[in-house]
N, C-alpha and C. Protein backbone atom coordinates (compact mmCIF):
# COMPACT_ATOMS: atom_id res chain seq x y z
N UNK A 1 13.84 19.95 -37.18
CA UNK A 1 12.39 20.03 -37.04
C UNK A 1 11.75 18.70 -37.42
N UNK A 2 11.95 18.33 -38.33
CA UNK A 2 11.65 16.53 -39.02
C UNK A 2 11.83 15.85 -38.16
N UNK A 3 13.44 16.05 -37.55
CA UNK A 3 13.30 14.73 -36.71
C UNK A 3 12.32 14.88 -35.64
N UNK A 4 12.32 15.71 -35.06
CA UNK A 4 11.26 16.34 -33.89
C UNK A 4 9.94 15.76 -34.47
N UNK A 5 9.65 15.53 -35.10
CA UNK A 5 8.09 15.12 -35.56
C UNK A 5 8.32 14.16 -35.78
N UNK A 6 9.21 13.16 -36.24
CA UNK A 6 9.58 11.58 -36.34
C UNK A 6 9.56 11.03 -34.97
N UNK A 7 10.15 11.58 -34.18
CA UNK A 7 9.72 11.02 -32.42
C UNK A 7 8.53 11.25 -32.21
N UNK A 8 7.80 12.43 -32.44
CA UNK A 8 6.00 11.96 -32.22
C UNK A 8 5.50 10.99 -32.99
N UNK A 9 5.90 11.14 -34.49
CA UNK A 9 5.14 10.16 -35.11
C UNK A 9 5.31 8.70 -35.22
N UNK A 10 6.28 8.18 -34.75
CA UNK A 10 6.68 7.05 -34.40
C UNK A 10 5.44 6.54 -33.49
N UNK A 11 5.45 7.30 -32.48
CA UNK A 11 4.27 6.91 -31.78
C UNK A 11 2.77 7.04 -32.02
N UNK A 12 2.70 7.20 -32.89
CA UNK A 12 1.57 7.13 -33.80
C UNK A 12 1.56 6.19 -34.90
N UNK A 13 2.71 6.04 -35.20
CA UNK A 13 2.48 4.86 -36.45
C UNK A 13 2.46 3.32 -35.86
N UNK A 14 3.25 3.62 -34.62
CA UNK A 14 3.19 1.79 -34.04
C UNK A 14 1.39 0.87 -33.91
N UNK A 15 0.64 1.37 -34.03
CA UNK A 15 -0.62 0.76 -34.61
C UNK A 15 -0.86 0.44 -36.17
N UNK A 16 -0.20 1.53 -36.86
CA UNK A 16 0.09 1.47 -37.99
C UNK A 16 1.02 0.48 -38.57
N UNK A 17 1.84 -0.02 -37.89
CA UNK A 17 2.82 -0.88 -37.98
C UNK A 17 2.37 -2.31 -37.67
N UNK A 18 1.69 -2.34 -36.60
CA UNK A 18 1.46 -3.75 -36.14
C UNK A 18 0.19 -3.97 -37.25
N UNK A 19 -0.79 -2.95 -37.47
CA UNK A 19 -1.96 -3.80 -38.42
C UNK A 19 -0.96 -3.97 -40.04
N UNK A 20 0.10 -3.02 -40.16
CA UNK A 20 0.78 -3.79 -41.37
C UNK A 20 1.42 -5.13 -41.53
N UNK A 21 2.02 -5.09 -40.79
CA UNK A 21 2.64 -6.69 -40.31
C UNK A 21 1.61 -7.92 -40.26
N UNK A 22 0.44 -7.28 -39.65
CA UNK A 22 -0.16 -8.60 -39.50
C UNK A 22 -0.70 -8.90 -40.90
N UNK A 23 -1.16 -7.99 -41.81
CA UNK A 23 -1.60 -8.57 -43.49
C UNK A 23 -0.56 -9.02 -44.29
N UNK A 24 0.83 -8.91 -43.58
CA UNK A 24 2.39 -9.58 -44.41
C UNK A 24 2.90 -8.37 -45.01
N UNK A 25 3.18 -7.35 -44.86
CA UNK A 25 3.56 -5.93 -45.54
C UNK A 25 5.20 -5.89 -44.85
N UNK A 26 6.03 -6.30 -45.91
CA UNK A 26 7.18 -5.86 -45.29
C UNK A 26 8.00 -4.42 -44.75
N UNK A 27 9.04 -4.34 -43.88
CA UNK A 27 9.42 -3.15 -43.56
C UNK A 27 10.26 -2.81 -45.00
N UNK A 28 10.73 -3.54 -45.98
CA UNK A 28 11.05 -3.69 -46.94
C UNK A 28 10.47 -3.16 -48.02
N UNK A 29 9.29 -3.49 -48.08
CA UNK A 29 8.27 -3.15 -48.92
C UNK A 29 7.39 -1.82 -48.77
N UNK A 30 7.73 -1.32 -47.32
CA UNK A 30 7.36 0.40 -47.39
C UNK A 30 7.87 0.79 -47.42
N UNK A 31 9.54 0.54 -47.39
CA UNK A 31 10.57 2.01 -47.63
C UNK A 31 10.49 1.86 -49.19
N UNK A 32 10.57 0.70 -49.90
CA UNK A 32 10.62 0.91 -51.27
C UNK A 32 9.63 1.69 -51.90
N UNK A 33 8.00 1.47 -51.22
CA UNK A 33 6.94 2.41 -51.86
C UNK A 33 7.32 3.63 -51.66
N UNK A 34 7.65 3.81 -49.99
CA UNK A 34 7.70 5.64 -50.03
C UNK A 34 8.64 6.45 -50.50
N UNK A 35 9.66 5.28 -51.08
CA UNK A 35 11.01 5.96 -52.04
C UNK A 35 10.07 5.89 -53.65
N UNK A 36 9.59 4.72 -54.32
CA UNK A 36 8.98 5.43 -55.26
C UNK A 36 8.00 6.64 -55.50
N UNK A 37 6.85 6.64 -54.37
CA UNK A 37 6.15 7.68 -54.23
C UNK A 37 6.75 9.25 -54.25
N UNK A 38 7.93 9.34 -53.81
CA UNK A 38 8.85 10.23 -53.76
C UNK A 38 8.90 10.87 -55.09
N UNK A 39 9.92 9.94 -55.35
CA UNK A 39 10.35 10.08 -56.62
C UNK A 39 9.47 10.12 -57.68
N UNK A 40 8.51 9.46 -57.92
CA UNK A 40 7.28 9.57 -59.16
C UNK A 40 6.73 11.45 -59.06
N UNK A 41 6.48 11.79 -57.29
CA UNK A 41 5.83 13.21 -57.18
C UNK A 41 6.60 14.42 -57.65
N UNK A 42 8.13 14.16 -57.21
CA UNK A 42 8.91 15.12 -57.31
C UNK A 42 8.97 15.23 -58.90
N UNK A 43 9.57 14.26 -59.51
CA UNK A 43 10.10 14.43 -61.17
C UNK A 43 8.66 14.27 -61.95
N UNK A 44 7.07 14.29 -61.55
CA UNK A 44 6.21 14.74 -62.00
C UNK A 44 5.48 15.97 -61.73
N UNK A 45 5.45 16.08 -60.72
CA UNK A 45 4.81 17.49 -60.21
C UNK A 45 5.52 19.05 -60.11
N UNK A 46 7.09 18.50 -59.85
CA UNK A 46 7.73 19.72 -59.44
C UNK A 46 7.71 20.56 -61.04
N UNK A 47 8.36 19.70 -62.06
CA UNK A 47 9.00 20.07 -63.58
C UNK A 47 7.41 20.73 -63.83
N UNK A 48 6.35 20.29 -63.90
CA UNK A 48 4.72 20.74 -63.93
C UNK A 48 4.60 22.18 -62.82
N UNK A 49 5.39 22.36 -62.39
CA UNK A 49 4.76 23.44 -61.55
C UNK A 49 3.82 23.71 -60.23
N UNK A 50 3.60 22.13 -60.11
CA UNK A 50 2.24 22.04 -59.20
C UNK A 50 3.20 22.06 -58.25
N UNK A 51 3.76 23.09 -57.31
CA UNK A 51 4.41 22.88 -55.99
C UNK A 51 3.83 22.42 -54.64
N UNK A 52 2.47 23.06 -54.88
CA UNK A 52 1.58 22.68 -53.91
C UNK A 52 1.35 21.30 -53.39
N UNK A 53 0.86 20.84 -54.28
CA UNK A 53 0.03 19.02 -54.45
C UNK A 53 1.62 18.38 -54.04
N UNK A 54 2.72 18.88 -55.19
CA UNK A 54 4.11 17.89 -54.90
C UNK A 54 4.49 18.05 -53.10
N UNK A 55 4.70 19.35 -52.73
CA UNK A 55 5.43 19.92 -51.49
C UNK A 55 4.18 18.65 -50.19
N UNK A 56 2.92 18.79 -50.63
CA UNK A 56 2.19 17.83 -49.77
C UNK A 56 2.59 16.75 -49.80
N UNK A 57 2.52 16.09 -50.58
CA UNK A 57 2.74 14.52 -50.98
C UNK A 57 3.45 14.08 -50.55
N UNK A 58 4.85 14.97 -50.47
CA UNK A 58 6.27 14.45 -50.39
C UNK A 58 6.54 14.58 -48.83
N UNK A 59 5.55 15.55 -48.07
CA UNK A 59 6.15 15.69 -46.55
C UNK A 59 5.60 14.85 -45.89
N UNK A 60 3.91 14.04 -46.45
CA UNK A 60 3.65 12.99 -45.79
C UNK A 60 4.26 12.10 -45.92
N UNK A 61 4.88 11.31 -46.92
CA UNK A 61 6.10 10.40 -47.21
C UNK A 61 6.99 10.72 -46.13
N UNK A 62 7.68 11.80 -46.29
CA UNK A 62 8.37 12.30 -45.74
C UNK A 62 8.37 11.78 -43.61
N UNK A 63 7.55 12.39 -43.47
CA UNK A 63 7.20 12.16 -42.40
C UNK A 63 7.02 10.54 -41.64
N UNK A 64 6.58 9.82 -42.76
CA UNK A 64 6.15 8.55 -42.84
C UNK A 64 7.52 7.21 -42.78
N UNK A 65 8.62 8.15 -42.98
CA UNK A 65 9.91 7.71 -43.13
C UNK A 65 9.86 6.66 -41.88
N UNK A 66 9.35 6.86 -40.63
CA UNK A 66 10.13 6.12 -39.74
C UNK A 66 9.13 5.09 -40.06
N UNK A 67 8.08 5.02 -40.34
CA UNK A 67 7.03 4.05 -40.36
C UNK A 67 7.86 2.51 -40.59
N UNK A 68 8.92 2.13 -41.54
CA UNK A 68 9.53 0.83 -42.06
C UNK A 68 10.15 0.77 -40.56
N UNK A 69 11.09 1.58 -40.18
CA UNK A 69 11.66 1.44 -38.97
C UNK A 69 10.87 1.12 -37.83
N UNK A 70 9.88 1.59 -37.53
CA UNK A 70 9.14 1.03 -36.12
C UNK A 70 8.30 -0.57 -36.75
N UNK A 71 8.27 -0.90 -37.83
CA UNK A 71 7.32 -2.13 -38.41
C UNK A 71 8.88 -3.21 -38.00
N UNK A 72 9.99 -2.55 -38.56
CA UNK A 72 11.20 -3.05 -38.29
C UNK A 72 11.42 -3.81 -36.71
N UNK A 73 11.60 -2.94 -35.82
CA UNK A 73 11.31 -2.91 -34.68
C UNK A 73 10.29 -3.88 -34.01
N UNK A 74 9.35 -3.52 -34.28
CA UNK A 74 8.43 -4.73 -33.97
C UNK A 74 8.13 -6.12 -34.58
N UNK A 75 8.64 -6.50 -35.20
CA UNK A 75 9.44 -7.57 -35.68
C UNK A 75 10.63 -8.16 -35.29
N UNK A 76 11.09 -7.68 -34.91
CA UNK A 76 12.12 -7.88 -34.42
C UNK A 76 12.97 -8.49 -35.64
N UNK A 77 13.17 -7.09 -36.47
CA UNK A 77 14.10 -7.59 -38.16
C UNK A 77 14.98 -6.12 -38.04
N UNK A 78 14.98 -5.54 -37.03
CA UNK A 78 16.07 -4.75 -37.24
C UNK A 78 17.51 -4.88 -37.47
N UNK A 79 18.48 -4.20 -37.96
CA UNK A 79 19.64 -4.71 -38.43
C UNK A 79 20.25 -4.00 -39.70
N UNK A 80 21.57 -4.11 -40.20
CA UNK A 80 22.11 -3.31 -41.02
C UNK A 80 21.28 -3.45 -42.30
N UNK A 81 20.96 -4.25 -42.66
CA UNK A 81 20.38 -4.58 -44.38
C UNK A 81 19.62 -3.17 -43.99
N UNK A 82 18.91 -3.20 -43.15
CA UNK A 82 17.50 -2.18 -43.29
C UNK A 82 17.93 -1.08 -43.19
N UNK A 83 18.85 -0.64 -42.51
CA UNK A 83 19.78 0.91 -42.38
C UNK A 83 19.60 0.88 -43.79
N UNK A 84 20.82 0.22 -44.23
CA UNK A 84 21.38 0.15 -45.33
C UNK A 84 20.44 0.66 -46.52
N UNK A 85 19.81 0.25 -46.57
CA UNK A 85 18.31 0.21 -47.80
C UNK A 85 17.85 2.16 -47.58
N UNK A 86 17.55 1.91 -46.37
CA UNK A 86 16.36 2.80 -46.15
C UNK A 86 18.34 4.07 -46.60
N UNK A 87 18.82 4.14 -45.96
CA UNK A 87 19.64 5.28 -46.53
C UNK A 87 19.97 5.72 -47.63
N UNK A 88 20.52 4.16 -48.67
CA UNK A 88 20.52 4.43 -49.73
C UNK A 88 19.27 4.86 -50.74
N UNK A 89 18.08 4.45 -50.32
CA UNK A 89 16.88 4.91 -50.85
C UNK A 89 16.72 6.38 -50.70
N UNK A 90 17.47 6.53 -49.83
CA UNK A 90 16.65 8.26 -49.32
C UNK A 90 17.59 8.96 -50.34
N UNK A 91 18.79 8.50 -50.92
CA UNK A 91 19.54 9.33 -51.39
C UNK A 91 18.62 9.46 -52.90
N UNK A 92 18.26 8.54 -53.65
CA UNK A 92 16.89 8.66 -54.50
C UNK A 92 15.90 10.13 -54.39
N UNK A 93 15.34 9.80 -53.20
CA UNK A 93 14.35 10.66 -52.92
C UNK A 93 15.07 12.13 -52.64
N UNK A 94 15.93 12.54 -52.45
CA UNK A 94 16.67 13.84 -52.29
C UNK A 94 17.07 13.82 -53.86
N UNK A 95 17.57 13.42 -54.41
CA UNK A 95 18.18 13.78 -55.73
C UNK A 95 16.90 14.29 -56.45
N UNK A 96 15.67 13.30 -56.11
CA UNK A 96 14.74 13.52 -57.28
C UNK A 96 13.81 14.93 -56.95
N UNK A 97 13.76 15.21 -55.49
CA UNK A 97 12.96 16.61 -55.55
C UNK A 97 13.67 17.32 -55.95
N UNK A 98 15.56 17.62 -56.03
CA UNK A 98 15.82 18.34 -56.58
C UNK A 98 16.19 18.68 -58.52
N UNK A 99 16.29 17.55 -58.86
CA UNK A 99 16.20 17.14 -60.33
C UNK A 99 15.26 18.00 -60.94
N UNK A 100 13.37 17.15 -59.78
CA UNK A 100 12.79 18.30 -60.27
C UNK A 100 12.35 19.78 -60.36
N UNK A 101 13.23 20.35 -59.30
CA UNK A 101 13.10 21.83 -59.50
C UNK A 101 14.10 21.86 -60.51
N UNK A 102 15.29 21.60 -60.98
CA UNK A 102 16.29 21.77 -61.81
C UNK A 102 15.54 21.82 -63.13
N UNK A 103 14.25 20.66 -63.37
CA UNK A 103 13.57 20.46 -64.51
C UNK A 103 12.49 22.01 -64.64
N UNK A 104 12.01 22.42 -63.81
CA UNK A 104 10.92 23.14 -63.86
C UNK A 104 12.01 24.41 -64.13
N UNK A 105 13.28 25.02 -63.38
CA UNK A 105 13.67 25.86 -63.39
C UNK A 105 14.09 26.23 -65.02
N UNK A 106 14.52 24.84 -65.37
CA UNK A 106 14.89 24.78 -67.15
C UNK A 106 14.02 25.49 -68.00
N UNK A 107 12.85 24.70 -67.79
CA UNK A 107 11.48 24.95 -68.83
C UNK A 107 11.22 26.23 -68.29
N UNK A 108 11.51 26.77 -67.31
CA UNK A 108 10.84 28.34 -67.00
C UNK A 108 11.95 29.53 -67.47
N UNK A 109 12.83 28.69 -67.66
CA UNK A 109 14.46 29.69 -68.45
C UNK A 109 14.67 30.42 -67.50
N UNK A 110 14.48 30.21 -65.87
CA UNK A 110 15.23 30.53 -64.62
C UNK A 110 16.74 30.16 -64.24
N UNK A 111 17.78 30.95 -65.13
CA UNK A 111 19.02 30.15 -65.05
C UNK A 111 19.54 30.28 -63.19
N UNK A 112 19.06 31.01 -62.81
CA UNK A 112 20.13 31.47 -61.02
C UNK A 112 18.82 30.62 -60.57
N UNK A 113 17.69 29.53 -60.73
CA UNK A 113 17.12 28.79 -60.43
C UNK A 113 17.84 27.54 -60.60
N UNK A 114 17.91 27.68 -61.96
CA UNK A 114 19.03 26.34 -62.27
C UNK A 114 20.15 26.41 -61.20
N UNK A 115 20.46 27.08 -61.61
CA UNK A 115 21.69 26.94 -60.93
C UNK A 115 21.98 26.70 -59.13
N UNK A 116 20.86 27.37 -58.65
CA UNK A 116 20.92 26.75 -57.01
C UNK A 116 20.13 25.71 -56.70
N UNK A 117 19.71 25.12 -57.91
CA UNK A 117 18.99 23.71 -57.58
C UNK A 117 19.92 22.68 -57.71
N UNK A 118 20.68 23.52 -59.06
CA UNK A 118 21.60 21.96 -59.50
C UNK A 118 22.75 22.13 -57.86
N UNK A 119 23.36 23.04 -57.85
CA UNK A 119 23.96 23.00 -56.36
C UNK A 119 23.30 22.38 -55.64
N UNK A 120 22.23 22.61 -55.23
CA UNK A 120 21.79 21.97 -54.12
C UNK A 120 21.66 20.58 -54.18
N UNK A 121 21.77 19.83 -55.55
CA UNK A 121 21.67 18.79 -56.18
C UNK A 121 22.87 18.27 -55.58
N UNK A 122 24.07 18.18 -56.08
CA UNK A 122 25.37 17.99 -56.08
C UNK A 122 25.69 18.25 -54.83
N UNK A 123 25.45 19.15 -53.97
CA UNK A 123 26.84 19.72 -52.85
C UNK A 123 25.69 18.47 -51.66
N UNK A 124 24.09 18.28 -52.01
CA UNK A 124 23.65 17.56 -50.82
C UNK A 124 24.17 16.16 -51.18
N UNK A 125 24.45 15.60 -52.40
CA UNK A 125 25.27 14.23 -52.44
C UNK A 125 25.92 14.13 -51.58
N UNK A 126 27.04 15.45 -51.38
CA UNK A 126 28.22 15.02 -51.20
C UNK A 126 28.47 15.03 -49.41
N UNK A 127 27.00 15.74 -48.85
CA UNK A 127 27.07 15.77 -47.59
C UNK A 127 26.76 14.69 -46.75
N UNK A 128 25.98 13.47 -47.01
CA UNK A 128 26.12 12.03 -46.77
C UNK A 128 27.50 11.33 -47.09
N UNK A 129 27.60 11.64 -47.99
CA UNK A 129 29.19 11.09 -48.76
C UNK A 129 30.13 10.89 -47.86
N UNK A 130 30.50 12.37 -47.32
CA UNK A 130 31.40 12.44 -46.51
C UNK A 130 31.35 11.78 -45.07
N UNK A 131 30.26 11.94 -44.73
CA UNK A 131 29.57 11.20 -43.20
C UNK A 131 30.35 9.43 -43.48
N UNK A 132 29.39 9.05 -44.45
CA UNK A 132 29.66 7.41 -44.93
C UNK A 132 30.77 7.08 -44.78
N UNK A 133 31.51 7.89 -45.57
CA UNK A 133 33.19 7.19 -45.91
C UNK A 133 34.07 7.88 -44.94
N UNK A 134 34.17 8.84 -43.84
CA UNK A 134 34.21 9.12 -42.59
C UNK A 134 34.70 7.43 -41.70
N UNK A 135 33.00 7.22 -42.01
CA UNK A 135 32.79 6.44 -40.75
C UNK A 135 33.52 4.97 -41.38
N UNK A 136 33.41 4.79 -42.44
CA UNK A 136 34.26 3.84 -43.30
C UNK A 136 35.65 3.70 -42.81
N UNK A 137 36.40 4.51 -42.82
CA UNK A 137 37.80 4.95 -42.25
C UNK A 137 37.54 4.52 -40.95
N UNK A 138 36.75 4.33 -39.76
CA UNK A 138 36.92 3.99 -38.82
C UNK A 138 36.56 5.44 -37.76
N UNK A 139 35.93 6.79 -38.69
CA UNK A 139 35.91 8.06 -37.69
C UNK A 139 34.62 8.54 -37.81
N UNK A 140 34.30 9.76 -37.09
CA UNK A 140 32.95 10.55 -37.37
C UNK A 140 32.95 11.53 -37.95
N UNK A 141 31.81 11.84 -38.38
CA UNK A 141 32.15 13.35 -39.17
C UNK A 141 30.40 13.50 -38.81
N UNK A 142 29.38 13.44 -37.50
CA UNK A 142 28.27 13.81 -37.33
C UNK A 142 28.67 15.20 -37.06
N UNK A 143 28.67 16.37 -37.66
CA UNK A 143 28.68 17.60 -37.37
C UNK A 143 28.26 17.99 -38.63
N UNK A 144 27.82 19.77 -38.69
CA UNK A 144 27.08 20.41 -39.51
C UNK A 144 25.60 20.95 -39.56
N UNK A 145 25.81 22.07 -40.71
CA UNK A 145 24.33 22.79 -40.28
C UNK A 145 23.55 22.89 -41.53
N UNK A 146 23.55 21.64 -41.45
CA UNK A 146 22.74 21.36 -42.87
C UNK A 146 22.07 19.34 -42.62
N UNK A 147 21.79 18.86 -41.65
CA UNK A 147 21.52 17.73 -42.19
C UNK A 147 20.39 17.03 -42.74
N UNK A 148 20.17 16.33 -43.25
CA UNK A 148 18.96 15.92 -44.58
C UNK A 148 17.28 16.67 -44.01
N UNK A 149 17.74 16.19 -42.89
CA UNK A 149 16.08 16.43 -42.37
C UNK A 149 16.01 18.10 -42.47
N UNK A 150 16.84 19.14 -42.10
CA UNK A 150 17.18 20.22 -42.36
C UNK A 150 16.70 20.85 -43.52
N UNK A 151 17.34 20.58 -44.70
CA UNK A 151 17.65 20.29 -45.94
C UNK A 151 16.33 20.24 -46.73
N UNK A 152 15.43 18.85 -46.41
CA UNK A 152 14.22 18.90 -46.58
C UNK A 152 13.22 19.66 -46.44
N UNK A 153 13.43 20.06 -44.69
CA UNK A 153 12.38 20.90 -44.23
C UNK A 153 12.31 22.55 -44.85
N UNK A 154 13.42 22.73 -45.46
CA UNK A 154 13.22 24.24 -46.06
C UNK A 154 13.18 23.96 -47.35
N UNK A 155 13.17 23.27 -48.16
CA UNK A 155 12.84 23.22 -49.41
C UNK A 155 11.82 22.88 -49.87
N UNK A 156 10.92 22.05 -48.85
CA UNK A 156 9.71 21.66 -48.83
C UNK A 156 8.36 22.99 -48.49
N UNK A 157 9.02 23.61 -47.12
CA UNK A 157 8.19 24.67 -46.89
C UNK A 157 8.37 25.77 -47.93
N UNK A 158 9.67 26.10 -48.05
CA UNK A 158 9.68 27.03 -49.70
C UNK A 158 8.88 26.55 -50.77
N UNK A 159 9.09 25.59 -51.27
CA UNK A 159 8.04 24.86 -52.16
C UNK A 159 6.63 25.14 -52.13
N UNK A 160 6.38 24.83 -50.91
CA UNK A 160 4.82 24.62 -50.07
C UNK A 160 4.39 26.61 -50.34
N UNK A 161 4.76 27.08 -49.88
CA UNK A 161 5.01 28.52 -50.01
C UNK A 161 4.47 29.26 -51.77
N UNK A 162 5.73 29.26 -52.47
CA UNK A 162 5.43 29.56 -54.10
C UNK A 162 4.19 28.93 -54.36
N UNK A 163 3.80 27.69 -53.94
CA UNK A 163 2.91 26.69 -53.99
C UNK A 163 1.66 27.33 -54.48
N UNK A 164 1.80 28.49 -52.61
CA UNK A 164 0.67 28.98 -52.35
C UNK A 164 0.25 30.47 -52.97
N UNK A 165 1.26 31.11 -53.82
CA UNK A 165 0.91 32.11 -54.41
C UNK A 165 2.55 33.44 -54.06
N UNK A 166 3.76 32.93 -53.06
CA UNK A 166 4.72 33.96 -53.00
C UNK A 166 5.29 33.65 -54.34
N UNK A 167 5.93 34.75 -54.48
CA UNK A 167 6.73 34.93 -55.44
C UNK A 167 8.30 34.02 -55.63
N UNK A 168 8.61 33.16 -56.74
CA UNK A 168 9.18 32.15 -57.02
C UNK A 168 10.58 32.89 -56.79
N UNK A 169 11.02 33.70 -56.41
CA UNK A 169 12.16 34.36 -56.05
C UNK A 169 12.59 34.05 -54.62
N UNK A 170 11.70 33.71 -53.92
CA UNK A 170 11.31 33.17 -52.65
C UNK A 170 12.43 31.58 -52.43
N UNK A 171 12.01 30.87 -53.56
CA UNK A 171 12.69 29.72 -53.09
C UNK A 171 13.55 29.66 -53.95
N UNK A 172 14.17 30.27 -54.43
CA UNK A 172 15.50 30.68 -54.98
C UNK A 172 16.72 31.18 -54.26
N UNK A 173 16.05 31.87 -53.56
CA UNK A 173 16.88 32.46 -52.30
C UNK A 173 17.04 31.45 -51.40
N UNK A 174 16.24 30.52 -51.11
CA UNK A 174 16.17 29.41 -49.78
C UNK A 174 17.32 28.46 -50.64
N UNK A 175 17.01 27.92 -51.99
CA UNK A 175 17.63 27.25 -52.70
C UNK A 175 19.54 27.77 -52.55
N UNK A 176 19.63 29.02 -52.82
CA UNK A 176 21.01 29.88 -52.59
C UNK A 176 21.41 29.47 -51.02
N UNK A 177 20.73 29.48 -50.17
CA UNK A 177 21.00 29.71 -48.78
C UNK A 177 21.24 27.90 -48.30
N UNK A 178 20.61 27.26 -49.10
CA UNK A 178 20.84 25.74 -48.92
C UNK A 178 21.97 25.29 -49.28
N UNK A 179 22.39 25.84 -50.42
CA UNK A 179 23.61 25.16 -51.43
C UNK A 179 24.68 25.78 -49.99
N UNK A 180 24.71 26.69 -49.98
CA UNK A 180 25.51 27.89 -48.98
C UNK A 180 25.65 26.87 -47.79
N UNK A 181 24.85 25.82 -46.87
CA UNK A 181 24.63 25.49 -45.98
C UNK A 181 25.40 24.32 -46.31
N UNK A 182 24.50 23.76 -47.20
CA UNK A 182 25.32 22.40 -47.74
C UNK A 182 27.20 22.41 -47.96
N UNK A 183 27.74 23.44 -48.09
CA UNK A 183 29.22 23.38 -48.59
C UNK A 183 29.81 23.97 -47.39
N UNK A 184 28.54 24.72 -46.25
CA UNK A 184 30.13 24.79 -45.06
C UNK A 184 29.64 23.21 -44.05
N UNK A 185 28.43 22.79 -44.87
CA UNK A 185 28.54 21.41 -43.64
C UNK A 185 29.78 20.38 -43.89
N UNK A 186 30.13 20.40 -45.32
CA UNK A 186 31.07 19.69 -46.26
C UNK A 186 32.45 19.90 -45.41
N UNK A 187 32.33 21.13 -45.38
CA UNK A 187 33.72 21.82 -44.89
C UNK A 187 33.80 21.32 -43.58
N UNK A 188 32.89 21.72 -42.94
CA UNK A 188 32.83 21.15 -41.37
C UNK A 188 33.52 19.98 -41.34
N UNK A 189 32.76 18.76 -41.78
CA UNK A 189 33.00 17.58 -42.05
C UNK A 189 34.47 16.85 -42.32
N UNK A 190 34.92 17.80 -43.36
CA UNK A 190 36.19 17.71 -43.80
C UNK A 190 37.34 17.93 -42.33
N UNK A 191 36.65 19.11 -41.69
CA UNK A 191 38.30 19.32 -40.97
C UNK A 191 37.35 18.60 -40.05
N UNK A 192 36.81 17.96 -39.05
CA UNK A 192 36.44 16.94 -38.17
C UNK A 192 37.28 15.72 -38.61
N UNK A 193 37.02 15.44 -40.03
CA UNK A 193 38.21 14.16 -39.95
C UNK A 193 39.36 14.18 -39.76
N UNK A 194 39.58 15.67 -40.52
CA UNK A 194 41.06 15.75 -40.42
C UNK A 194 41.93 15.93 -38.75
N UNK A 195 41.02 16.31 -38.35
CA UNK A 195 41.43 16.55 -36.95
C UNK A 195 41.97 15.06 -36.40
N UNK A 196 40.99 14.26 -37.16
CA UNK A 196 41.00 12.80 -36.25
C UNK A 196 42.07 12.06 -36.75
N UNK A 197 42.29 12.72 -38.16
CA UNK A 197 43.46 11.91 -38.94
C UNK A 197 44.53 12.27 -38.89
N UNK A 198 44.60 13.10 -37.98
CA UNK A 198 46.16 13.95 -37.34
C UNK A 198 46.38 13.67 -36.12
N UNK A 199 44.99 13.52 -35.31
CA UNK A 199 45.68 13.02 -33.89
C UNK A 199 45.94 11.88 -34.01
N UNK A 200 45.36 10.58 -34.95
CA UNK A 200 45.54 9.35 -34.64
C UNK A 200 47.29 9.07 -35.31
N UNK A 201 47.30 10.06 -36.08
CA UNK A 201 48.64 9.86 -36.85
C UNK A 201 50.15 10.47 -35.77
């Protein structure tokens, strides 16, 4: 669904892009803001409770993701450094919305909160992980039913949701059903290589 709105909004930000460029605003310098902005909302707002204000904040960021990439683009500065950055940054911004439900779930003595946040914490590391060092080896591992934009989009609208007054059992269950998602994409992943590392062998 994210990405689906990153192809519209792309085309909406390329005005956005060119009046950045022209005041000297690097593509550099907005993935780094919208990775701090991230991260400052999530590990302040979520542990606070405010799901609402955080779940907003974070989907316009969110959304805003391609913005470095099309400023990129029109510059003509595209290239690995900027992959590079903008991926490893994002892994920031995923750890920290979930940190802070892990924080809020603590202080609320929601342990089966804790506990499918911190999963969801850990098992979504490991679902880039595997992609990376996949492709490291020389193979693919693009398969699965869980990927970031995925991932986001239901934890955000769950969020957005409790936000609005459902009952916090609500994204507990989404949280359960994520971790759940996250470990058969893992799995997926796993026998895709292996497949590749048996035929090539």
């Amino acid at each position: 669904m994210l990405n689906r709105l990153r192809g519209a909004m792309t085309r909406i930000f390329t005005p956005v892009a060119d009046a950045l460029l022209k005041r000297g605003v690097s593509p550099d310098a907005v993935t780094i803001t919208g990775t701090v902005a991230v991260v400052v909302t999530a590990l302040w707002l979520y542990p606070t409770g405010h799901f609402l204000a955080a779940s907003l904040v974070i989907a316009v960021f969110v959304l805003t993701d391609s913005l470095d990439g099309v400023m990129a683009r029109r510059a003509g500065r595209s290239g690995p450094w900027g992959a590079f950055l903008d991926s490893t940054l994002d892994r920031f911004g995923d750890a920290a919305i979930f940190s802070g439900l892990v924080l809020y779930f603590v202080g609320d003595g929601d342990s089966w909160g804790v506990g499918t946040a911190l999963a969801c914490l850990v098992l979504g590391s490991v679902v880039p992980y595997a992609r990376a060092r996949a492709e490291g080896l020389g193979m693919t591992a693009q398969v699965g039913i869980a990927e970031r934009a995925d991932r986001l989009a239901a934890v955000l609208v769950a969020t957005l949701l409790v936000g609005l007054g459902l009952p916090q059992v609500v994204l507990v269950v989404v949280l359960a059903l994520l971790a759940v998602a996250s470990l058969v994409t893992i799995v997926q992943r796993m026998a895709t290589v292996r497949r590749q590392a048996v035929g090539a062998a």
